[in-house]
Structure formats: C-alpha cells, structure tokens
C-alpha atoms as a PDB file:
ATOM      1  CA  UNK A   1     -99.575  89.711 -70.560  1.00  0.00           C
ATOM      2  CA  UNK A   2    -102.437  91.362 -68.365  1.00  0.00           C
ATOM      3  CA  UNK A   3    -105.924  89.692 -68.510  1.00  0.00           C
ATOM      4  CA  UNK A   4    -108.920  91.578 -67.365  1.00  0.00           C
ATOM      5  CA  UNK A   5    -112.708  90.225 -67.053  1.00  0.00           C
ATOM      6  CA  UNK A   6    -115.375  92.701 -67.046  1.00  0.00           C
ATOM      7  CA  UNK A   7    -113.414  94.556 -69.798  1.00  0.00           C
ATOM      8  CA  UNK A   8    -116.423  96.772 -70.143  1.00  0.00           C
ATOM      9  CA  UNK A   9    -117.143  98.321 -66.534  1.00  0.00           C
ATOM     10  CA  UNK A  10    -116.464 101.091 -65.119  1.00  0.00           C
ATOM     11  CA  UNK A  11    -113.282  99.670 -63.126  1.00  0.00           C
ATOM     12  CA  UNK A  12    -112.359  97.389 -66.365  1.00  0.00           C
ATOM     13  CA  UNK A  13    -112.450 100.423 -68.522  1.00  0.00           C
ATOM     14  CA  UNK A  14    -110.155 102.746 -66.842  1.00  0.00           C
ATOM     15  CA  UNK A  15    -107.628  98.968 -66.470  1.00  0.00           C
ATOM     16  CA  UNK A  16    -107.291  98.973 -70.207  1.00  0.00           C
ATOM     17  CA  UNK A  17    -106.813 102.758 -70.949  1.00  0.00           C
ATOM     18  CA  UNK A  18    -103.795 102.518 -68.430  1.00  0.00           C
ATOM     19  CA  UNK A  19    -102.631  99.486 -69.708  1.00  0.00           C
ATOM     20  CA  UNK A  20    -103.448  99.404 -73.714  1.00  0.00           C
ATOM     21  CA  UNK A  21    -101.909  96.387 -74.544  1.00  0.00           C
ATOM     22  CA  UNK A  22    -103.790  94.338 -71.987  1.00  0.00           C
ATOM     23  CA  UNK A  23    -106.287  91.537 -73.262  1.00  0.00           C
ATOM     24  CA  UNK A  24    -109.872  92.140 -71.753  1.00  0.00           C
ATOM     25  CA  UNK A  25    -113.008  90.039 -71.640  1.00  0.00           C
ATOM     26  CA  UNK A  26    -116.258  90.601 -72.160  1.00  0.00           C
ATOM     27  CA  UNK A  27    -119.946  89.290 -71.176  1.00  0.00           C
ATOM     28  CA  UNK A  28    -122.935  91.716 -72.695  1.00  0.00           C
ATOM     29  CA  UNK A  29    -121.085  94.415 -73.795  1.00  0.00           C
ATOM     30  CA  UNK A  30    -117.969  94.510 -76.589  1.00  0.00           C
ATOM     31  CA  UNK A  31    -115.172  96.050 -76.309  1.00  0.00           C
ATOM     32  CA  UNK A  32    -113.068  96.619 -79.435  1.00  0.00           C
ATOM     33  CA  UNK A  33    -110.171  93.745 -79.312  1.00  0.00           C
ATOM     34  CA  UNK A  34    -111.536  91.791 -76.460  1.00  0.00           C
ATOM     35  CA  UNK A  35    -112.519  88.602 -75.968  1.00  0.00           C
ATOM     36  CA  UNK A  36    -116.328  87.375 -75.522  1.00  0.00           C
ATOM     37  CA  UNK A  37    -116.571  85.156 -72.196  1.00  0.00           C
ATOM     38  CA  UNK A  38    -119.183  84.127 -69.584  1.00  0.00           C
ATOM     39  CA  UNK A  39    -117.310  83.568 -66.302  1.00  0.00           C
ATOM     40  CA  UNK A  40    -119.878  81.034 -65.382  1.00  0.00           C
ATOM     41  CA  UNK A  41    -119.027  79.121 -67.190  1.00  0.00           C
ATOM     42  CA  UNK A  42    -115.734  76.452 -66.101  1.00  0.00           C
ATOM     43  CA  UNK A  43    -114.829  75.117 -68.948  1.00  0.00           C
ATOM     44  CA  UNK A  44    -115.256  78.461 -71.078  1.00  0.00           C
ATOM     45  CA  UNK A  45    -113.048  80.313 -68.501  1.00  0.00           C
ATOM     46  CA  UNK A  46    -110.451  77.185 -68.605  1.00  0.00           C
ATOM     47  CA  UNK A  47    -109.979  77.015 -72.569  1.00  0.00           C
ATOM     48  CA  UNK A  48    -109.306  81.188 -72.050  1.00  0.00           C
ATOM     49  CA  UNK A  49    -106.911  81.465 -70.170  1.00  0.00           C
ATOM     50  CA  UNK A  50    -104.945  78.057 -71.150  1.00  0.00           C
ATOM     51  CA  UNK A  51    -105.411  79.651 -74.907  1.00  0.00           C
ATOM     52  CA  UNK A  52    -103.943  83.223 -74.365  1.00  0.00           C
ATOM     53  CA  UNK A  53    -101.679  82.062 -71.022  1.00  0.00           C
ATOM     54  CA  UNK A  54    -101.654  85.708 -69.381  1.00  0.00           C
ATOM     55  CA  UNK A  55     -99.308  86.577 -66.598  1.00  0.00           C
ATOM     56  CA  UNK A  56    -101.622  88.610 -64.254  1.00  0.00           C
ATOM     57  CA  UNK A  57    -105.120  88.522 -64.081  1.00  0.00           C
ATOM     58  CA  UNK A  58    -107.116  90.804 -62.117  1.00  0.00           C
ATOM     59  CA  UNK A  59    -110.567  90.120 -62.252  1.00  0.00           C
ATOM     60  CA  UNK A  60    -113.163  92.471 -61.795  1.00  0.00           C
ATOM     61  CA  UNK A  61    -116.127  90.916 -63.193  1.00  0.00           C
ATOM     62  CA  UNK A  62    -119.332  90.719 -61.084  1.00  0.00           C
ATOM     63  CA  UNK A  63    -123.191  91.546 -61.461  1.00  0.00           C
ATOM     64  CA  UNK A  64    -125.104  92.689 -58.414  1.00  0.00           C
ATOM     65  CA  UNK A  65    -127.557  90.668 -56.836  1.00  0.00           C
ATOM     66  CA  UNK A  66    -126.141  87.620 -59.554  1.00  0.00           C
ATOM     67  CA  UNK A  67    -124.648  85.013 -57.076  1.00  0.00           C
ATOM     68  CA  UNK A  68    -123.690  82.978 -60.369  1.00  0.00           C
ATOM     69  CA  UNK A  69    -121.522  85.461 -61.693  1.00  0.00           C
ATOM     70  CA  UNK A  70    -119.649  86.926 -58.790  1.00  0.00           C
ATOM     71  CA  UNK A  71    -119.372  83.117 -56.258  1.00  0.00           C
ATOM     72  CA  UNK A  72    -119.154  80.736 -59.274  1.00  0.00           C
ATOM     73  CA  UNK A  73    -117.678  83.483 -61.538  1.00  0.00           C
ATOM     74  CA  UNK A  74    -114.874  83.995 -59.320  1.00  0.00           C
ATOM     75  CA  UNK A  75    -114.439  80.019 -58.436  1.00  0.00           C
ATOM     76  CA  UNK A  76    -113.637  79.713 -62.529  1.00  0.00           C
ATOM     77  CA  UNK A  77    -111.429  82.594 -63.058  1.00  0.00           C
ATOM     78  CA  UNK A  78    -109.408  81.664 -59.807  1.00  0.00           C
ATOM     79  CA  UNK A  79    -109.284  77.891 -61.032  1.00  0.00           C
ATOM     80  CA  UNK A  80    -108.255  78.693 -64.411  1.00  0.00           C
ATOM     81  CA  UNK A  81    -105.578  81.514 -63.099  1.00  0.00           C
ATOM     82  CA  UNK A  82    -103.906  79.370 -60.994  1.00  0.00           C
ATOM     83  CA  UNK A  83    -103.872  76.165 -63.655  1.00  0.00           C
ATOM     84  CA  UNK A  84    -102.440  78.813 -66.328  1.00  0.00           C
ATOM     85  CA  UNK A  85     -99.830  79.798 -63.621  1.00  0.00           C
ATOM     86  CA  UNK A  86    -101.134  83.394 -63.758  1.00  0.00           C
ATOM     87  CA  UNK A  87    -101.082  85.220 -60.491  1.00  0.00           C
ATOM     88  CA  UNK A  88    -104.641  86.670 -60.039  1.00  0.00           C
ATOM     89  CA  UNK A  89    -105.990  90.198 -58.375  1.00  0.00           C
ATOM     90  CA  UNK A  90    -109.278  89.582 -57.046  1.00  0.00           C
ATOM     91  CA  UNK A  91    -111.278  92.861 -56.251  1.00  0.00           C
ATOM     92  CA  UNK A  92    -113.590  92.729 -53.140  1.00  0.00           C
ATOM     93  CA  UNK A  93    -115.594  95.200 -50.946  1.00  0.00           C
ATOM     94  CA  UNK A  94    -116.006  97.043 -48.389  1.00  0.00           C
ATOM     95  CA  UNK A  95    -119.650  95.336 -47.986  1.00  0.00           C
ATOM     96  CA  UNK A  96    -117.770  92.731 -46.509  1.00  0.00           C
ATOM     97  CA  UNK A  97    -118.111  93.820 -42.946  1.00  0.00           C
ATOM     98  CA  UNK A  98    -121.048  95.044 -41.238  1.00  0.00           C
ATOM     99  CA  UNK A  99    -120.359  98.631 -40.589  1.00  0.00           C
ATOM    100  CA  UNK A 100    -120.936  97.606 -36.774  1.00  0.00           C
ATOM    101  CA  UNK A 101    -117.575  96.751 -34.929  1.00  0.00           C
ATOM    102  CA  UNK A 102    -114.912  98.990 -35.108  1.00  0.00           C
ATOM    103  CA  UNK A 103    -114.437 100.907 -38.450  1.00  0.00           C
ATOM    104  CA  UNK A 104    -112.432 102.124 -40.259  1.00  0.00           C
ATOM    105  CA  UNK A 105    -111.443  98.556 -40.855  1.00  0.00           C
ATOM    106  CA  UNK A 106    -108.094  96.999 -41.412  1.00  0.00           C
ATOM    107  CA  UNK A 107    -107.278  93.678 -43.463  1.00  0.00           C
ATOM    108  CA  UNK A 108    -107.023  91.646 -39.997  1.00  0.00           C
ATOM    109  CA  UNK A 109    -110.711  92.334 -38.793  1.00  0.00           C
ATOM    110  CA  UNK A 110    -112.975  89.638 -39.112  1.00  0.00           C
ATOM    111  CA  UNK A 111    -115.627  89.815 -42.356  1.00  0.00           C
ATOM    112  CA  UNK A 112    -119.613  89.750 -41.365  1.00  0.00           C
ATOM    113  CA  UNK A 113    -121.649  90.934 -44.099  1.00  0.00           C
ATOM    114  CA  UNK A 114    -124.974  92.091 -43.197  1.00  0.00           C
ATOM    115  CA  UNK A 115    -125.681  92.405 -46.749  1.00  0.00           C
ATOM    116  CA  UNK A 116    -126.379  89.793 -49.575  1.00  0.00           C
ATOM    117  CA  UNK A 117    -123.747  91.445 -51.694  1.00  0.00           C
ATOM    118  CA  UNK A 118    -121.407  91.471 -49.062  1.00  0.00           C
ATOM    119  CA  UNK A 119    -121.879  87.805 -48.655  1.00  0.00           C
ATOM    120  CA  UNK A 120    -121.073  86.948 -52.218  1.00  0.00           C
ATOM    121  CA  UNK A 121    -118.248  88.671 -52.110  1.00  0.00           C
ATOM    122  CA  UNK A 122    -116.783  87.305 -48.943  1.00  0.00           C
ATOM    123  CA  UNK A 123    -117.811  84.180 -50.824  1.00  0.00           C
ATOM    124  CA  UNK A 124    -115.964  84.923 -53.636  1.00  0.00           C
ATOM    125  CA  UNK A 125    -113.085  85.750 -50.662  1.00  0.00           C
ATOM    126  CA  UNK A 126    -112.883  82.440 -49.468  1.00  0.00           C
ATOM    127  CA  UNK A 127    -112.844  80.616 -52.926  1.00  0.00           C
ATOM    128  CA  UNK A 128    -109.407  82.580 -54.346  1.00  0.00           C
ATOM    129  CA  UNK A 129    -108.067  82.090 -51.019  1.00  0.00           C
ATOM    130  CA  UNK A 130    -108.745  78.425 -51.029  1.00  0.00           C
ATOM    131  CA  UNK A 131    -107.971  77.723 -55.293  1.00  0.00           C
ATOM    132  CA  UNK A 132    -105.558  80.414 -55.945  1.00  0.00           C
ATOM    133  CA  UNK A 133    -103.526  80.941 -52.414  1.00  0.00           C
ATOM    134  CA  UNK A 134    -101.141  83.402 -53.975  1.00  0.00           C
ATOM    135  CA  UNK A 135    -103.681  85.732 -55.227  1.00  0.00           C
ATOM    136  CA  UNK A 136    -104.434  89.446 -53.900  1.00  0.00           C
ATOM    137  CA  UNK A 137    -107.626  89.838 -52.376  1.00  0.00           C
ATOM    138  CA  UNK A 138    -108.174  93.992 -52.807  1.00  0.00           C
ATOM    139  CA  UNK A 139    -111.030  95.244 -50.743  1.00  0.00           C
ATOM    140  CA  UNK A 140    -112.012  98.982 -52.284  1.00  0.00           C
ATOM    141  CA  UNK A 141    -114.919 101.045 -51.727  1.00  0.00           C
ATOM    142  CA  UNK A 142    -117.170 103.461 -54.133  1.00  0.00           C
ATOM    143  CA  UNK A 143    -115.914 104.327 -57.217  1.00  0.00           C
ATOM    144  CA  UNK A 144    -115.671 108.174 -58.624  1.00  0.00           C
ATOM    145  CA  UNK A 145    -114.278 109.635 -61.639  1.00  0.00           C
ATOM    146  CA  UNK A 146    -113.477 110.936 -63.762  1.00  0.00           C
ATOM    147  CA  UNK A 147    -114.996 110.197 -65.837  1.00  0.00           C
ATOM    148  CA  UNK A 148    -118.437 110.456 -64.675  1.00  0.00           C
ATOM    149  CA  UNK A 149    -119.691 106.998 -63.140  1.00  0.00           C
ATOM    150  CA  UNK A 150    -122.222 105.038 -61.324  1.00  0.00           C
ATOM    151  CA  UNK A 151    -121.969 107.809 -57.929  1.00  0.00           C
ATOM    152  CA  UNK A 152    -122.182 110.626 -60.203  1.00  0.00           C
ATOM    153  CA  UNK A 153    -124.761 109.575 -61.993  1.00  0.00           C
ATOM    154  CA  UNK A 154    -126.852 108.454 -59.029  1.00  0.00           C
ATOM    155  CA  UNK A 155    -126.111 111.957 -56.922  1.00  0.00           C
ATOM    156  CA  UNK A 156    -127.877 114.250 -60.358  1.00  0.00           C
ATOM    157  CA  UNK A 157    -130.946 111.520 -60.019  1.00  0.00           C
ATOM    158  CA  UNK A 158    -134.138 113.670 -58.060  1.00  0.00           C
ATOM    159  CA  UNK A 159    -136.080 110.385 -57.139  1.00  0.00           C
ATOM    160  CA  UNK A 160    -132.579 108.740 -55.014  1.00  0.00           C
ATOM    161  CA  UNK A 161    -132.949 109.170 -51.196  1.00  0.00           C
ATOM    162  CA  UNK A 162    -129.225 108.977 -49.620  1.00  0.00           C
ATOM    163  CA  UNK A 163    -128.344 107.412 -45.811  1.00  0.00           C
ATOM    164  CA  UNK A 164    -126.889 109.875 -43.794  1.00  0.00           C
ATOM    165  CA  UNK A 165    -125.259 107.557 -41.782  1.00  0.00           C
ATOM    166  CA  UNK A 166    -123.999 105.067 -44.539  1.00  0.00           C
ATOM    167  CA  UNK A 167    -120.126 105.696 -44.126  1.00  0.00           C
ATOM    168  CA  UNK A 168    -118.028 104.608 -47.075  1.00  0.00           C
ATOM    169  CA  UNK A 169    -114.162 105.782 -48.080  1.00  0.00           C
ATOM    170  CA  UNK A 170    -115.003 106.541 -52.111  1.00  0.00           C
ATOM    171  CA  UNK A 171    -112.124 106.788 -54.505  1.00  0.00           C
ATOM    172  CA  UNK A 172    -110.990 107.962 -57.737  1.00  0.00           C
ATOM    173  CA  UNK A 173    -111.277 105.077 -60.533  1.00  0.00           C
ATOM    174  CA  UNK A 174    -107.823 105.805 -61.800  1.00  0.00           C
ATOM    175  CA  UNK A 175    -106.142 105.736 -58.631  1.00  0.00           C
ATOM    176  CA  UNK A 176    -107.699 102.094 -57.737  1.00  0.00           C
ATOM    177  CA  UNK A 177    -106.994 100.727 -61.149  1.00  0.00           C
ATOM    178  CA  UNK A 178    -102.887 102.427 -61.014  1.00  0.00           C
ATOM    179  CA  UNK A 179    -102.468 100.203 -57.675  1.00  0.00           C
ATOM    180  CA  UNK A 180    -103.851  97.107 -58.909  1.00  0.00           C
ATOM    181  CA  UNK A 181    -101.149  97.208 -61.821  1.00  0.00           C
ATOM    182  CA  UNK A 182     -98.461  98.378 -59.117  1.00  0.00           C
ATOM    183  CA  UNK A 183     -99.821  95.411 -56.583  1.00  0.00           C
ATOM    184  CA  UNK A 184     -99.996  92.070 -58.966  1.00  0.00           C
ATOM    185  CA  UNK A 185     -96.757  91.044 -57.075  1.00  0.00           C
ATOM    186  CA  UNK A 186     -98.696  91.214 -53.707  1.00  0.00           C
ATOM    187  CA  UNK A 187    -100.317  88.106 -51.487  1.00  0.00           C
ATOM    188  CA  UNK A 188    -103.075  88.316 -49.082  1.00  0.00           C
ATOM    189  CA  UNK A 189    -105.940  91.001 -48.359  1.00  0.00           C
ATOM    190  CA  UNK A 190    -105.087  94.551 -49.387  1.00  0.00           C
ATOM    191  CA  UNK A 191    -107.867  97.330 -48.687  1.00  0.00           C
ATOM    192  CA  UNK A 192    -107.802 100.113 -51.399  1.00  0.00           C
ATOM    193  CA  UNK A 193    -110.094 102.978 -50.842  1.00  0.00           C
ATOM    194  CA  UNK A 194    -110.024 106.588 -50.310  1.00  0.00           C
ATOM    195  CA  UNK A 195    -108.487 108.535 -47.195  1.00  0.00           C
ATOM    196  CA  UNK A 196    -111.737 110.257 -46.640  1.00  0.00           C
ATOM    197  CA  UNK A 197    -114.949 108.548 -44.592  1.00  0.00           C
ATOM    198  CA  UNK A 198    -117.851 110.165 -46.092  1.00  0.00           C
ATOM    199  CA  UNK A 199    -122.040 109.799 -45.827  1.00  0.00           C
ATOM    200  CA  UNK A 200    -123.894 108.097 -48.955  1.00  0.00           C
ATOM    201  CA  UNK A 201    -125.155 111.730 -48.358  1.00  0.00           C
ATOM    202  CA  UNK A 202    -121.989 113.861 -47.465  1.00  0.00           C
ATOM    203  CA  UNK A 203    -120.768 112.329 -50.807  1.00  0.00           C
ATOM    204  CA  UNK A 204    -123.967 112.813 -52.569  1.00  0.00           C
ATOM    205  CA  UNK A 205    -124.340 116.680 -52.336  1.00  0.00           C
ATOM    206  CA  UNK A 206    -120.144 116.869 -52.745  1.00  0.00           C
ATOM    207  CA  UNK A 207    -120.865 114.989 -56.527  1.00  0.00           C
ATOM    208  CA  UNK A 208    -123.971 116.930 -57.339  1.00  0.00           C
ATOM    209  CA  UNK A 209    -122.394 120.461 -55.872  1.00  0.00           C
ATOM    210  CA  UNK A 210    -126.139 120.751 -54.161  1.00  0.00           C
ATOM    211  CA  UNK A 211    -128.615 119.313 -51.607  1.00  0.00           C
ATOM    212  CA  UNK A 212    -130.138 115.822 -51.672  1.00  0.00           C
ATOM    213  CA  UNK A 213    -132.918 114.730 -49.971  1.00  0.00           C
ATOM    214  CA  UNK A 214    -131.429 111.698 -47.283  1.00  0.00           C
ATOM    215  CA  UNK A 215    -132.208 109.677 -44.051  1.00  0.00           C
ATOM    216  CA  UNK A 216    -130.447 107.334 -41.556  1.00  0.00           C
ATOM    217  CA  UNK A 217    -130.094 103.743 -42.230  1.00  0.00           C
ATOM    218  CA  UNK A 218    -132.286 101.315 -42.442  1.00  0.00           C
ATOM    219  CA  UNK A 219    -132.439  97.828 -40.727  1.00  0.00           C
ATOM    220  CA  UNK A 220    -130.159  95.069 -42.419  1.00  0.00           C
ATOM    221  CA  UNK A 221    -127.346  97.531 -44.362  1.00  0.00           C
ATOM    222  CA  UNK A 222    -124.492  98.224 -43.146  1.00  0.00           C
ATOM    223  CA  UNK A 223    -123.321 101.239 -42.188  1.00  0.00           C
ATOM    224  CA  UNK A 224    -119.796 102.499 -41.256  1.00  0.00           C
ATOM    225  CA  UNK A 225    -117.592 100.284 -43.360  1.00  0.00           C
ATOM    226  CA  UNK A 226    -115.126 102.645 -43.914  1.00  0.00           C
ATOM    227  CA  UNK A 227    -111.421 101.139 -44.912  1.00  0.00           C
ATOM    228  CA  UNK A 228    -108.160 101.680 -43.762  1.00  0.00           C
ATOM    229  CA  UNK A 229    -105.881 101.990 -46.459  1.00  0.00           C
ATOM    230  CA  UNK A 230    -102.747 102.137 -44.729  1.00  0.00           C
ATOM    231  CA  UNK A 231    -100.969  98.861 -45.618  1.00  0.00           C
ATOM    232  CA  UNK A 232    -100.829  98.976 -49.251  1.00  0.00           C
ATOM    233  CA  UNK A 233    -100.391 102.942 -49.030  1.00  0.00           C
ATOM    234  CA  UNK A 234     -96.971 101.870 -47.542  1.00  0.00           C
ATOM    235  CA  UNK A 235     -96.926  99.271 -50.434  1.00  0.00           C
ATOM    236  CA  UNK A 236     -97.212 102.273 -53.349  1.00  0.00           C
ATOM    237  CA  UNK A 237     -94.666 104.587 -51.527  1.00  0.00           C
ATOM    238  CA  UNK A 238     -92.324 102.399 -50.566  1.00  0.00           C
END
C-alpha cells in the first residue's frame, strides 16, 4: 500500500488520481478517504504509519517558510517509515544549491542553499539520509499543469514582478508524480525536473501567452539552479 502526506497539494493531488487506491494524509485541508495528520507531530506520525503499515511512502508534505513542518516534519515521517519497514520517497528542491557554481546540476554536486527554503530542505536532506538510509531523495523543480497550478496562477497575477535571470527546469505535475511511483525501488539522490532551463520570466510570459513586467535577481536568491535530469531519465527508459 502507497502512503502519501500532503494528500491535498498540488503534487499530492495528481499522486492519488494516478494511484486511486493509495491512502493519503491530510493537515488543513480534507480529502475524501484520507487520513487527518500533523507531521509535527512524532508520536502522531508513529501510531500512522504502525496502524495502516504502508509499503511506500513518498512524502511530499511541506509549508514554506514553516521550518516545523518541512525539518521536523520530515524527521517524523522518515522515523516512522523506516520503523514500519516502508521504503520512503522524499521530495526535495532545486533551492538546494545556490544557482552559483556550475549548473545545470547533477546529484554529485555539493548542496549550498542561499535561500532559507533551500536550507530546510537540505535539512530535511540530511535527516532521511541519516534515519531512513534506503530512502530516495528526489530533487524536482517548478511545478506546471495541467491542471492549472501555483506557476499558472502566479504568471495571470498583474502586481508579480518575475527575475529574468532566475533559471529553473519546470515540469509537468503528472510527469513528476508517474516517476515517483516508477522510482520507490530507487536509493540515493535522484533529480527530477524538466529538460528545459527557463527564466522565472521566460516561463512567465510562456504560461500567461503574454508579456510580464521582470528584472534581474536580487541579492541572496539563487539563480541558475537548473537540474540535470539525466540519471533517473536512464532509470524510466531503461
């Protein structure tokens, strides 16, 4: 059985229309069959998994800016995961790396986020590496749709200034949630993302089918953290 936290996001969503029968969690918002749970909290998390003893969890829970929910979040799902002998899929991000040293970026460069984000997640990196050593770190980028998301959204809004110089590899929802179930038999750091390095702005005007108003990058984001996608690419052909 397939366990998913953050049932109700945008990733988690398209994860249970591909797999129907999977068991999903949920924090604020309920889904229809899932199961109410606060990843913060240990013993919460424990009783969860130990109760419904999944075989795969891949957890894509988090909250920006909420160190709570995506450092200790993560420390409980990998804890309980690896004490209900599931084997876990932990999603990560490009924010990892600081767009500075040599993108696009392969699982063997070295992570220095520049970003608070990016520093929970690495964070959240370290901890599945260290409780759950089996698990499968997936590093992906922005997420599109269909259907419409959070970048689509964002490109229609009037009063959003993009960074021309922001470089990301954005891809399709479906196509990140399709590998995760292909990948739960994976180890290690796998980066996800599209084949395409695009602008916050390039990507922008592509979603909106018009011009935005954008500018270069300010001090303390990062900028070209494009991925290279070319290890687990092999992975779903082979």
């Amino acid at each position: 059985m397939l366990l998913i936290t953050g049932g109700a996001g945008f990733l988690g969503s398209e994860l249970r229309r591909q797999v129907p029968d999977a068991l999903a969690t949920w924090h604020r918002t309920r889904i229809d069959g899932g199961v109410q749970l606060d990843i913060r909290d240990e013993e919460a998390t424990m009783r969860c998994f130990l109760k419904h003893g999944p075989d795969v969890v891949i957890h894509t829970a988090y909250l920006m800016g909420d160190r709570e929910t995506i450092v200790r979040g993560t420390h409980n799902v990998a804890l309980a995961a690896h004490r209900a002998g599931a084997r876990l899929v932990h999603l990560s991000s490009d924010l990892v790396f600081d767009g500075e040293h040599g993108a696009p970026y392969t699982e063997d460069d070295e992570p220095r986020p520049v970003m608070q984000y990016g520093q929970h997640k690495l964070e959240a990196e370290q901890l599945v590496q260290r409780l759950h050593p089996e698990a499968l770190i997936v590093r992906t980028s922005l997420l599109l749709g269909p259907p419409d998301g959070p970048q689509e959204a964002l490109a229609r809004r009037d009063d959003v200034v993009f960074h021309s110089d922001e470089i990301r590899t954005p891809i399709p929802v479906r196509e990140v949630a399709a590998a995760l179930v292909r990948l739960t038999g994976e180890s290690g750091i796998l980066h996800v993302a599209g084949g395409e390095a695009l602008s916050r702005a390039d990507l922008a005007e592509r979603l909106r089918g018009g011009p935005v108003e954008s500018r270069p990058t300010p001090p303390g984001r990062a900028r070209n953290v494009s991925l290279d996608s070319s290890r687990a690419r092999a992975l779903l052909l082979g």
